[in-house]
Protein backbone atom coordinates (compact mmCIF):
# COMPACT_ATOMS: atom_id res chain seq x y z
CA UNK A 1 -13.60 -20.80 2.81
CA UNK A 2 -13.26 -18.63 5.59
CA UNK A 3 -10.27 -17.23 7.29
CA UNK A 4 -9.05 -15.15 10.49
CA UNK A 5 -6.28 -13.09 10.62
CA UNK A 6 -4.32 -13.28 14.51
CA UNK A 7 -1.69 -10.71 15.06
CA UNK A 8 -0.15 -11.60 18.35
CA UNK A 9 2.46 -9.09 20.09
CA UNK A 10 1.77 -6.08 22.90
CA UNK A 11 3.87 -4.04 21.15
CA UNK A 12 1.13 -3.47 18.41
CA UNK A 13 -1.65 -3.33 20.73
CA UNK A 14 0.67 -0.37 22.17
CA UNK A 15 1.25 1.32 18.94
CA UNK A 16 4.72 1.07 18.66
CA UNK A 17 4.20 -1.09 15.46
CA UNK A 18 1.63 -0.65 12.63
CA UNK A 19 0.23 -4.11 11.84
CA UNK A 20 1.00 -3.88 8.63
CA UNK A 21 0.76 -7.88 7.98
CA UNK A 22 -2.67 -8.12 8.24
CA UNK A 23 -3.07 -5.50 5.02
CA UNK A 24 -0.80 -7.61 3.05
CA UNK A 25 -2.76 -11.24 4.67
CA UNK A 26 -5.84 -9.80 4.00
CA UNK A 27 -5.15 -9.20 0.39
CA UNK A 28 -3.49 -11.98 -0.53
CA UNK A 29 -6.62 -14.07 0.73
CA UNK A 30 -9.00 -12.58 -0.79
CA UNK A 31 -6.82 -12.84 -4.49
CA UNK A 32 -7.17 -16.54 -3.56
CA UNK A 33 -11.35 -16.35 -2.86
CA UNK A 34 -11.09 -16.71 0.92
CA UNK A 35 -12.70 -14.48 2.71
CA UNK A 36 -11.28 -12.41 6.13
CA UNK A 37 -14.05 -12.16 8.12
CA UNK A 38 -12.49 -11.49 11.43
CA UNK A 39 -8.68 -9.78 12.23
CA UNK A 40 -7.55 -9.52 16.06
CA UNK A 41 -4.82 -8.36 17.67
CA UNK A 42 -4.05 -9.67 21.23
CA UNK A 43 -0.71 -9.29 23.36
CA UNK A 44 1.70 -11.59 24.95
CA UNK A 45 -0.33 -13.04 27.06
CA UNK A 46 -1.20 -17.07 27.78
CA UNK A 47 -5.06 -16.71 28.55
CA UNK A 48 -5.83 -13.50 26.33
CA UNK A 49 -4.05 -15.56 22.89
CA UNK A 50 -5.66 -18.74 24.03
CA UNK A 51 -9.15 -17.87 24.28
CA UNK A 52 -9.15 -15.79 20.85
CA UNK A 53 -7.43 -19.02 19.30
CA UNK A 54 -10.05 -20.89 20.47
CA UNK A 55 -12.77 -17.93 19.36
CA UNK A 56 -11.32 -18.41 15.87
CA UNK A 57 -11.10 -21.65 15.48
CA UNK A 58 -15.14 -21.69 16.64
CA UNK A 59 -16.16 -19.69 13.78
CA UNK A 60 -13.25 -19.69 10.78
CA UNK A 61 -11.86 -22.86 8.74
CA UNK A 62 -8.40 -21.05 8.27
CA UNK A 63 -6.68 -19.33 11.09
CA UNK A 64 -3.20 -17.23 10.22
CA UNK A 65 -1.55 -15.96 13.35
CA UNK A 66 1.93 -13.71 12.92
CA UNK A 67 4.00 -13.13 15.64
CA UNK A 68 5.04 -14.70 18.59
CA UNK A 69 7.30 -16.91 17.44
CA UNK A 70 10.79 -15.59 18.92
CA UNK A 71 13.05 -16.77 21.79
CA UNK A 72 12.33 -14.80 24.83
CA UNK A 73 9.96 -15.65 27.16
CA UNK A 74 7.02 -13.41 26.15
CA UNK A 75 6.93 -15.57 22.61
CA UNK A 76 4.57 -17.91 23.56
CA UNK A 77 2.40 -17.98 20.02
CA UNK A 78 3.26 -22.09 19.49
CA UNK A 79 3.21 -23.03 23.17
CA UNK A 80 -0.18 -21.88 23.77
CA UNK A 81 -1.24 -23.21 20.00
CA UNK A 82 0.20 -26.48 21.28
CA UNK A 83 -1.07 -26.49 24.76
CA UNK A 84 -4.96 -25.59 22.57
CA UNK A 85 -4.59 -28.33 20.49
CA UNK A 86 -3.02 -30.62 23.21
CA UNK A 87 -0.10 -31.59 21.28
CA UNK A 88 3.51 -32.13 22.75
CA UNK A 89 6.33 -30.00 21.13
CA UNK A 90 8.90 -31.68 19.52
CA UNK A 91 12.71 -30.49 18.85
CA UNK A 92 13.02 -29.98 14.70
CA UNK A 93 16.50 -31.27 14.03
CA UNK A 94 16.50 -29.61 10.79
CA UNK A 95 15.14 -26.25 12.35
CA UNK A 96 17.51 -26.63 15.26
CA UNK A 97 20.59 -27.37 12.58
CA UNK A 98 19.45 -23.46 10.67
CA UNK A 99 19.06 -21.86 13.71
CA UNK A 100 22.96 -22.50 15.22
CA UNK A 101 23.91 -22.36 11.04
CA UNK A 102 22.61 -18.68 10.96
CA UNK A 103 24.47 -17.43 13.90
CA UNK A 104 27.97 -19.14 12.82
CA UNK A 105 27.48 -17.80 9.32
CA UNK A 106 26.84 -14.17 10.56
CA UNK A 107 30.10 -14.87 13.55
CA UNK A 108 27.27 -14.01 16.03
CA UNK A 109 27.26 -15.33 19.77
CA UNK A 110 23.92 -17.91 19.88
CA UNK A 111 22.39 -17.46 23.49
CA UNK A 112 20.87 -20.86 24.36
CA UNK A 113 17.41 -19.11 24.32
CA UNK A 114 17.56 -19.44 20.31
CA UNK A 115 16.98 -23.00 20.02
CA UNK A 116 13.38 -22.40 21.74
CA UNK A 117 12.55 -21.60 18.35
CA UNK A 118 13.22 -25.44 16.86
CA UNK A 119 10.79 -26.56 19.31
CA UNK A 120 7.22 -27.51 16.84
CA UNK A 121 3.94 -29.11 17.29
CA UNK A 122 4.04 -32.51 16.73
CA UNK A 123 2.42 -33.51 13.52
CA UNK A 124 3.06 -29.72 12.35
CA UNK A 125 4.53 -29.03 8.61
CA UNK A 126 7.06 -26.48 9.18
CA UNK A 127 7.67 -23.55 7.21
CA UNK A 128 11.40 -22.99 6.43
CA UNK A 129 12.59 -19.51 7.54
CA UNK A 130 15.44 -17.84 4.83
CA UNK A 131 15.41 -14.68 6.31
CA UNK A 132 15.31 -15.40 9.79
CA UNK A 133 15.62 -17.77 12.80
CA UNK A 134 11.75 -18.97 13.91
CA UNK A 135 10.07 -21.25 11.65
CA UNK A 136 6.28 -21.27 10.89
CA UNK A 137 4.05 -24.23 10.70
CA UNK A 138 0.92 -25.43 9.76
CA UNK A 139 -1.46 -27.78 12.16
CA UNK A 140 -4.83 -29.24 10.07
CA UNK A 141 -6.95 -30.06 13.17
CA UNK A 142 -10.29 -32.05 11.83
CA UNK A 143 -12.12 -28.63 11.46
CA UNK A 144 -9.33 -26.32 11.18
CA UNK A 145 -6.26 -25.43 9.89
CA UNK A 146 -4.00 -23.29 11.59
CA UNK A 147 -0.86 -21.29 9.85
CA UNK A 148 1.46 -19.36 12.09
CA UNK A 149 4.24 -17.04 11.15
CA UNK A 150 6.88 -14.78 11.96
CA UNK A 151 6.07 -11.09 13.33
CA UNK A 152 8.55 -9.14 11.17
CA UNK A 153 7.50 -8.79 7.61
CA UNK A 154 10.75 -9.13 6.18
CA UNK A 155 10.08 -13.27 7.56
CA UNK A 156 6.48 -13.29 7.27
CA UNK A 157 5.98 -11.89 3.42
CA UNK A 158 8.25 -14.85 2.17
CA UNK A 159 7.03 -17.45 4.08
CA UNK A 160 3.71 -16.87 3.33
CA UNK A 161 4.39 -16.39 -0.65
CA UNK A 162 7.06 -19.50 -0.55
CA UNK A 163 5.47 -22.11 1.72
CA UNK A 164 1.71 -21.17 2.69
CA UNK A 165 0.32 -20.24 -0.45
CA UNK A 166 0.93 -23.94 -2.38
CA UNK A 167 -1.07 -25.30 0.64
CA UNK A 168 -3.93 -23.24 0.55
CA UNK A 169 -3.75 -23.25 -3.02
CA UNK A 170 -4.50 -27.42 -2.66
CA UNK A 171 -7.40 -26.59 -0.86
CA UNK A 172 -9.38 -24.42 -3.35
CA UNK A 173 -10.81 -25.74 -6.63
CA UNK A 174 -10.45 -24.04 -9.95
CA UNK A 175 -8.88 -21.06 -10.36
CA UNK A 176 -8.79 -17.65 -8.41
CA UNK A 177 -7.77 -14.23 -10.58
CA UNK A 178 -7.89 -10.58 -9.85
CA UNK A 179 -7.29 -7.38 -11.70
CA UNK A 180 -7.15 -3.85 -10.61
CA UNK A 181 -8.22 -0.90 -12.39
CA UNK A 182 -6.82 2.12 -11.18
CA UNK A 183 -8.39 5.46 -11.49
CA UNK A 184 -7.82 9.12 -10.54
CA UNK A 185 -9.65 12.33 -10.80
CA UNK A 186 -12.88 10.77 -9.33
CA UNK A 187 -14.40 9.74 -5.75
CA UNK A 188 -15.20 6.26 -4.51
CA UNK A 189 -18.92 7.54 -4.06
CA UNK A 190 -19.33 8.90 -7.46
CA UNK A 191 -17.51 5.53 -9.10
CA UNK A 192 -19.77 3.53 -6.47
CA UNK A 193 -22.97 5.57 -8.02
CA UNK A 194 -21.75 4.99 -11.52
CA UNK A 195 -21.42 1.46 -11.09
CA UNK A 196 -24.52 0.67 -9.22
CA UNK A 197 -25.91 -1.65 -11.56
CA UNK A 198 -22.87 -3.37 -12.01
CA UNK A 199 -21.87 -4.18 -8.18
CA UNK A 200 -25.50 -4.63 -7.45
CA UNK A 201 -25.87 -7.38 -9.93
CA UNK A 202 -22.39 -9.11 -9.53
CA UNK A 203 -21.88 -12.54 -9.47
CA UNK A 204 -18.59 -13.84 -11.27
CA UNK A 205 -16.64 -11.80 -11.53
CA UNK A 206 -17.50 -9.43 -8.30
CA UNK A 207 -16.09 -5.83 -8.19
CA UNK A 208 -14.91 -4.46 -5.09
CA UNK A 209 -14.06 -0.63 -4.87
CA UNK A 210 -11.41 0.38 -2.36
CA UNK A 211 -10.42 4.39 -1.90
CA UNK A 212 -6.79 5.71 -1.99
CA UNK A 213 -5.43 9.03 -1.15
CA UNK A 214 -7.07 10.59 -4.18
CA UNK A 215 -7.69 7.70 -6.26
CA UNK A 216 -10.33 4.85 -6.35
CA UNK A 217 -9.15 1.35 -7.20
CA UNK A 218 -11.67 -1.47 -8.31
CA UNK A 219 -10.87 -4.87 -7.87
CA UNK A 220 -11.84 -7.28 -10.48
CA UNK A 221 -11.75 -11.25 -9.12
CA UNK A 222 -13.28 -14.28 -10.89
CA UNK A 223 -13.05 -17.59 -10.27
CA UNK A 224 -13.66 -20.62 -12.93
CA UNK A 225 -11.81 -23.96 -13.98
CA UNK A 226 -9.18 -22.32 -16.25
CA UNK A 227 -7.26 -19.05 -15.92
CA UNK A 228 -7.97 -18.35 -19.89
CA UNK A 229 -11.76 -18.08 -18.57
CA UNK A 230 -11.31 -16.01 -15.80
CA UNK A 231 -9.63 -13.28 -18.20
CA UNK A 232 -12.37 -13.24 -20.47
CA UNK A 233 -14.84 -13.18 -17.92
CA UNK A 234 -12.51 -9.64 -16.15
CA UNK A 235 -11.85 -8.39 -19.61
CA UNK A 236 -15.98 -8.39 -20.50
CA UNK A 237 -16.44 -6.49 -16.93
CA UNK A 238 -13.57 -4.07 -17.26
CA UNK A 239 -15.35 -3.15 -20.99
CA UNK A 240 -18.41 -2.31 -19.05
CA UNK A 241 -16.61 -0.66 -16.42
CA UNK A 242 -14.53 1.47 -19.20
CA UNK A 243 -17.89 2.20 -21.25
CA UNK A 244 -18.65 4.39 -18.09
CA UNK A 245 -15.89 5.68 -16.92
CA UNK A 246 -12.61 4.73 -18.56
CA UNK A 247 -11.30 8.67 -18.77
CA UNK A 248 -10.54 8.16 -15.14
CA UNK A 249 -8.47 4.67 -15.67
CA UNK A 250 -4.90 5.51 -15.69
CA UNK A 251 -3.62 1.78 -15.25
CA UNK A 252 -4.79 -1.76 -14.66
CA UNK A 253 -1.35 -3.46 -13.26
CA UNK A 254 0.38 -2.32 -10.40
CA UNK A 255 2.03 0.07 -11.42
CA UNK A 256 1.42 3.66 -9.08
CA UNK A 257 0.02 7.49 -10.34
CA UNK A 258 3.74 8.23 -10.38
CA UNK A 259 5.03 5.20 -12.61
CA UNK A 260 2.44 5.62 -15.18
CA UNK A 261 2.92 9.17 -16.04
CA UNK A 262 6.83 8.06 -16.00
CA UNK A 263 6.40 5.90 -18.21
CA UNK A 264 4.14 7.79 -20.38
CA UNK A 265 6.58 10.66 -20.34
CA UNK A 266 9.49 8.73 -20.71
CA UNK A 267 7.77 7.19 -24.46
CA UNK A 268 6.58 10.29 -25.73
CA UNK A 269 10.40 11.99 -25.25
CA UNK A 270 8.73 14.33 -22.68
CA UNK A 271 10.39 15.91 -19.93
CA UNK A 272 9.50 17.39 -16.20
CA UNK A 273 10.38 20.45 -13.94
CA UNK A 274 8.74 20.51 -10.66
CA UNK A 275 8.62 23.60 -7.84
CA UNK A 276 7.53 23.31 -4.58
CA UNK A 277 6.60 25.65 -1.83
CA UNK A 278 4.11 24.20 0.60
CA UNK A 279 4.89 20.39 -0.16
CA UNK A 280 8.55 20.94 0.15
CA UNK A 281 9.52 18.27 -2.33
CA UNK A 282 7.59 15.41 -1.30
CA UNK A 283 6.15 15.69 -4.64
CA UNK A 284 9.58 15.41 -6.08
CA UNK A 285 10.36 12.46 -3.76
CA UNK A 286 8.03 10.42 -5.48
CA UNK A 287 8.37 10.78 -8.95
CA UNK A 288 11.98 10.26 -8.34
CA UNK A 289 11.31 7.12 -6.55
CA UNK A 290 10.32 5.61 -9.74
CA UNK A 291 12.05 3.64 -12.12
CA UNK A 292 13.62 5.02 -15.49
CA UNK A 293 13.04 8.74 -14.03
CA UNK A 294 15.88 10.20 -14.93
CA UNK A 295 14.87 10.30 -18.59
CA UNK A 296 11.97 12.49 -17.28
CA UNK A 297 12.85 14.46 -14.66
CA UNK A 298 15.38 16.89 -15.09
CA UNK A 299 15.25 19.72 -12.44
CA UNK A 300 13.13 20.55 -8.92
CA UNK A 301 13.08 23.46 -7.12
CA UNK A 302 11.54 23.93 -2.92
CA UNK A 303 10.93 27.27 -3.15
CA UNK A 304 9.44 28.09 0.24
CA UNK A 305 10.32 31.82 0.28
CA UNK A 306 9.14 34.70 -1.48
CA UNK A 307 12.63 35.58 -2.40
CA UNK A 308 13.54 32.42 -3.78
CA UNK A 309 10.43 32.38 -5.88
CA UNK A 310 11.64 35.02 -7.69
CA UNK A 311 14.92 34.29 -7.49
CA UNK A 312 14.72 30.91 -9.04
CA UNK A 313 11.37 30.74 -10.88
CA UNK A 314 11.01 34.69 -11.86
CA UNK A 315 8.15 35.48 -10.22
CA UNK A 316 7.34 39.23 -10.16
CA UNK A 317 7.77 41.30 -7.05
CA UNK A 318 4.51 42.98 -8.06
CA UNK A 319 2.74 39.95 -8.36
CA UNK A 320 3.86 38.69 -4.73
CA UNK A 321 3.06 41.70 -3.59
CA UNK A 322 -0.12 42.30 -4.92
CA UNK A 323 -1.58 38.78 -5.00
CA UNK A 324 0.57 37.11 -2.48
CA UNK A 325 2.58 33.72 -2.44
CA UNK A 326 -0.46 32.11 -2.18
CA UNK A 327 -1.94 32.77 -5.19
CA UNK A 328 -3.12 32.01 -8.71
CA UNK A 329 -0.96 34.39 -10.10
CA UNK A 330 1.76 33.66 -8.39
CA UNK A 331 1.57 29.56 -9.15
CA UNK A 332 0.92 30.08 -12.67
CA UNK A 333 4.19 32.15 -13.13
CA UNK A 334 6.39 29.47 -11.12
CA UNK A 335 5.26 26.97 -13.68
CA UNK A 336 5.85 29.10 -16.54
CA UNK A 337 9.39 30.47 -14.67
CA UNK A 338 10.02 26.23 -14.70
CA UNK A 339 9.20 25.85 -18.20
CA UNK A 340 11.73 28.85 -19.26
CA UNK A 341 13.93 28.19 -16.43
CA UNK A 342 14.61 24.19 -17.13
CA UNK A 343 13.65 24.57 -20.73
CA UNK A 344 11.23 20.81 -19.56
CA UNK A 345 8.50 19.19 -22.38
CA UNK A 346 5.70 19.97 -19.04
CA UNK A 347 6.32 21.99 -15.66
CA UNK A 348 4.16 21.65 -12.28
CA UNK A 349 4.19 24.16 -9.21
CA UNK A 350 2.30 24.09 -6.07
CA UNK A 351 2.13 26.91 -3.29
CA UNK A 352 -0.34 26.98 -0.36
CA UNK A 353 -0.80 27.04 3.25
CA UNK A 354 -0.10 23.31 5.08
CA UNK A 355 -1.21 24.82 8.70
CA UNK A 356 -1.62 24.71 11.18
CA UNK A 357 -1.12 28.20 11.26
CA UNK A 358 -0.91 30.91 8.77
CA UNK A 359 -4.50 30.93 7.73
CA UNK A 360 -6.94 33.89 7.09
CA UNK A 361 -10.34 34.47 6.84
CA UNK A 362 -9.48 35.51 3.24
CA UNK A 363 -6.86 32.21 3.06
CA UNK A 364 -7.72 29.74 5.25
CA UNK A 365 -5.50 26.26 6.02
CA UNK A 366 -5.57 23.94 3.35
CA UNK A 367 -5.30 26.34 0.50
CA UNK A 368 -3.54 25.55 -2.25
CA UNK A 369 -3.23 26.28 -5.58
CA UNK A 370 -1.73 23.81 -7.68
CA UNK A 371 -0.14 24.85 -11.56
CA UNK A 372 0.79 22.73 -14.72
CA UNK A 373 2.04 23.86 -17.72
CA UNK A 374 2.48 22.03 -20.79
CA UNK A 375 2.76 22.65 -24.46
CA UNK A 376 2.59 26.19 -24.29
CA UNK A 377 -0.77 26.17 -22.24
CA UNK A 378 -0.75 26.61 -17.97
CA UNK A 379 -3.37 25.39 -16.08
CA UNK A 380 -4.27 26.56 -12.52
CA UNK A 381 -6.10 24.64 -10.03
CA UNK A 382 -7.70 25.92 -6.59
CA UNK A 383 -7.87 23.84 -4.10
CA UNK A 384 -9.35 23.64 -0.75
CA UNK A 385 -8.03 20.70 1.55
CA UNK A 386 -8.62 19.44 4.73
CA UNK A 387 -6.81 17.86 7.50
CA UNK A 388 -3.73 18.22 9.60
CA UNK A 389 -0.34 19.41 8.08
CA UNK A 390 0.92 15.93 6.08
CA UNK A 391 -2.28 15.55 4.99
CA UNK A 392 -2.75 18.52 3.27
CA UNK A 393 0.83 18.10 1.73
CA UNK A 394 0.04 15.10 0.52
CA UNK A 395 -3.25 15.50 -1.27
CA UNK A 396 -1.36 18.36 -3.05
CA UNK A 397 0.82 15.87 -4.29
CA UNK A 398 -1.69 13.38 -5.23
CA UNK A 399 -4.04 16.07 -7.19
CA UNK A 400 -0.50 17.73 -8.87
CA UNK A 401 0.22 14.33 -10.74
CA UNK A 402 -3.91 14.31 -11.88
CA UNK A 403 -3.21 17.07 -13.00
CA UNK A 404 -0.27 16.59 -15.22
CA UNK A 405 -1.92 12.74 -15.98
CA UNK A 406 -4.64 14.63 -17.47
CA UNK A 407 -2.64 16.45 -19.42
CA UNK A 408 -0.29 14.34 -21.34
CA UNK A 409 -2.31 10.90 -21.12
């Protein structure tokens, strides 16, 4: 089967709103062996949405439109579905009844406009809406069937996992299952060269490699008559896929970089320091967005200055002076300043230049120099990144917690 995602709504083609619903549409599909083929995005407008309706529905069995779907008069995703179809819309009593329910519950005025929203294609199925007022619904034309949802995610994500997924479910024999192995500390097109053989020669299961901000992730997806089968059938192609490169692995669920050294930490008793000059405690941000992390991480320091490098971590004037705060030197003793300092199991310390100014010749933008230090040994890293500002940050991030992954995994 073959689907097409539709996001309808002027606001994304204007940028104001990342379409992030197609990412999560895209993957759910292809978890259940249907394959995107096609994603649009059109705006609020009557001819534009009906002729790439009626481009989809041409060319793609299942058709998933978000968006659309609200109570002013630019909403016009099931009128012009209906009016392509050539089916009358008829008032959903029970829609209608959770519509005027969810603005008495909340002691909200209802403006007439609302109960637009109850209006459905005859014949439709409709897709209860918990977390908002505009139901979805389904129309199976002889050729096609067509699933439209809610614009904000909050409505969509639910919907889709709650209502649409049973029905697609029916329409796919045997069963669909996916794992992802997770790996760091090596690019896409050296796990792509690796694996040649492998995603040359794939059949069931295939292997599809997708690359992350620093990390490569390989999707695993079979499909046979029992779910026991497909497991066996991942687990013999994740062996393979280990036999090569398993040192890069660092999970197969989905949990992040962040979460698995957590977690690791957190069952070997260890504990973490972190100082920050350049990345200004983004890196901080996310290990402290993870679960169980206060067993871990006890103290962080953004130490953007000279002075409070020394102040706080002990570096040497000398070395700052002689070196500068962009230096090997200079990240090596913050880490070891940590580990004294916080009196932490494993310490990491970054210090470069973001951009987009402060570069030399000598030190150009992107800079950095990235230390861990663990078990009595401190490791320095130099490393030369490109991009704008955030960019930079965040690679320094990413290649910090390889860093300390590599050391206590």
């Amino acid at each position: 089967m073959t689907a097409e995602i539709i996001a309808i709504g002027t606001e994304l083609l204007l940028g104001d709103i990342l379409n992030t619903n197609a990412r999560y549409l895209s993957r759910q599909l292809a978890d259940m062996g249907i394959s995107v083929y096609y994603q649009s995005v059109v705006g609020d407008n009557v001819d534009r949405l009906q002729e790439t309706i009626e481009n989809a529905m041409n060319r793609t069995s299942i058709i998933i439109t978000t968006g659309g779907l609200g109570p002013t008069t630019d909403d016009l995703s099931k009128e012009t579905i209906a009016q392509v179809l050539d089916l009358p819309l008829i008032e959903h009593e029970e829609s209608k009844k959770r519509i005027i329910d969810f603005f008495k519950q909340r002691d909200i005025p209802m403006a007439e406009n609302n109960l637009k929203q109850a209006y459905i294609p005859e014949g439709a199925i409709v897709l209860e809406n918990d977390n908002g007022t505009a139901p979805g619904f389904i129309v199976k034309t002889k050729n096609n069937i067509i699933i439209v949802l809610p614009g904000p995610p909050s409505e969509m994500v639910p919907m889709f996992e709650n209502g649409v997924k049973k029905e697609l479910k029916k329409l796919n024999e045997g069963v669909i299952f996916s794992r992802t192995l997770k790996l760091c500390g090596i690019g896409e097109s050296t796990v792509a060269n690796i694996l040649q053989d492998l995603i040359d020669n794939q059949t069931n299961p295939t292997i599809a490699p997708y690359a992350k901000d620093g990390e490569v992730h390989l999707r695993i997806t079979a499909k046979t008559n029992e779910e026991s089968e497909a497991i066996k059938l991942i687990d013999a192609i994740e062996q393979k896929v280990a036999d090569h490169i398993g040192e890069y692995i660092y999970t197969t669920d989905e949990k992040t970089l962040e979460e698995t050294i957590v977690h690791i930490m957190k069952n070997k008793n260890l504990t973490l320091s972190v100082a920050e000059s350049c990345t200004g405690g983004l890196l901080s941000g996310r290990i402290i967005n993870c679960s169980g992390v206060s067993d871990v991480y006890k103290e962080g320091f953004i130490t953007y200055s000279n002075e409070a490098k020394m102040k706080y971590l002990g570096v040497r004037k000398d070395t700052l002076e002689e070196f500068g705060a962009v230096s090997e030197e200079t990240a090596r003793e913050m880490a070891e300043g940590l580990i004294d300092k916080c009196n932490t199991s494993a310490s990491i310390s970054i210090t470069g230049i973001a951009g987009p100014t402060g570069g030399t010749e000598e030190k150009p933008i992107g800079l950095v120099y990235i230390g861990v230090s663990y078990k009595g040994v401190t490791t320095v890293k130099k490393c030369n990144f490109y991009g704008n500002r955030q960019k930079i940050r965040t690679r320094a991030v990413v290649e910090s917690l390889i860093m300390l992954w590599n050391k206590i995994k």
